[in-house]
Protein backbone atom coordinates (compact mmCIF):
# COMPACT_ATOMS: atom_id res chain seq x y z
CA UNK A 1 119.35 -176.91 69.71
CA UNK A 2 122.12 -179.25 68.56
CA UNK A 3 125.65 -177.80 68.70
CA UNK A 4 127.84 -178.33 65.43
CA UNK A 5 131.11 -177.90 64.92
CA UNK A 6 132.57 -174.17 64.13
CA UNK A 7 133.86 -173.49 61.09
CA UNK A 8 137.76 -172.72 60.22
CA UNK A 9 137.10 -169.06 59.73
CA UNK A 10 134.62 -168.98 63.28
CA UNK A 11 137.64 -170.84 65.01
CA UNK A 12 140.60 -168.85 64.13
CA UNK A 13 138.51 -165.37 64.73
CA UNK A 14 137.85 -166.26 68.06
CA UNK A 15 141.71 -167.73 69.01
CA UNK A 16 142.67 -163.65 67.61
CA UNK A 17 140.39 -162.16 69.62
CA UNK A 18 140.99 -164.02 72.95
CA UNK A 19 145.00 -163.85 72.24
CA UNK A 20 144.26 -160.29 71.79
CA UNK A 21 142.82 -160.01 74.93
CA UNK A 22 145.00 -161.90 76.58
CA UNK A 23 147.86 -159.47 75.32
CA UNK A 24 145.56 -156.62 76.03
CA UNK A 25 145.68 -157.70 79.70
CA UNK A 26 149.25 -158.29 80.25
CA UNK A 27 150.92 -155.64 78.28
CA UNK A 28 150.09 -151.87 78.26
CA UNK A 29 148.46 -151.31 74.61
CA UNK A 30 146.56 -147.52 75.01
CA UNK A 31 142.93 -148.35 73.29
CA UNK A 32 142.43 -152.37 74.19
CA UNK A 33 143.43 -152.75 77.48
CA UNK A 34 140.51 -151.35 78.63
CA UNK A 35 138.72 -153.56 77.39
CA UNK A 36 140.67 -156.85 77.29
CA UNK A 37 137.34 -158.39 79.61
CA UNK A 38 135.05 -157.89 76.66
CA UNK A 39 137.12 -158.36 73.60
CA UNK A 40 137.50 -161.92 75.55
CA UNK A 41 134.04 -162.19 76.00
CA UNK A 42 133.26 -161.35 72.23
CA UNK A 43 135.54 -163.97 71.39
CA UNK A 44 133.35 -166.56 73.45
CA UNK A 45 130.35 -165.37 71.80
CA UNK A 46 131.78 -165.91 68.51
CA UNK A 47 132.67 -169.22 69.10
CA UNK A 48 129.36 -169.96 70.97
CA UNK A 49 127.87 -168.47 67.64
CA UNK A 50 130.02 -170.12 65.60
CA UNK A 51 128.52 -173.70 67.27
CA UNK A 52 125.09 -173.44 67.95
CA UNK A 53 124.17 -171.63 64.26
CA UNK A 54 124.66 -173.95 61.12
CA UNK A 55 127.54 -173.12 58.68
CA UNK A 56 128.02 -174.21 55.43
């Protein structure tokens, strides 16, 4: 499998969701904190996604 380079779109979901975690983890926020762990490991997978698929 050869890895490309993610798209703009691909790129700047995954920097919102990992800030998002990161925010999630530092500061109180009722629903995400819980689950700051996998909202960062979503955004990994969307930018793991967003190299190893081809986009246009």
């Amino acid at each position: 499998m050869k890895a490309n380079a993610p798209t703009k779109v691909t790129l700047i979901a995954s920097i919102i969701l990992a800030v998002i975690a990161l925010i999630a983890n530092f500061v109180a926020i009722p629903v995400i904190s819980g689950y700051a762990f996998f909202i960062m490991c979503g955004a990994f997978v969307v930018l793991l996604l967003g190299c190893l698929l081809k986009g246009k």
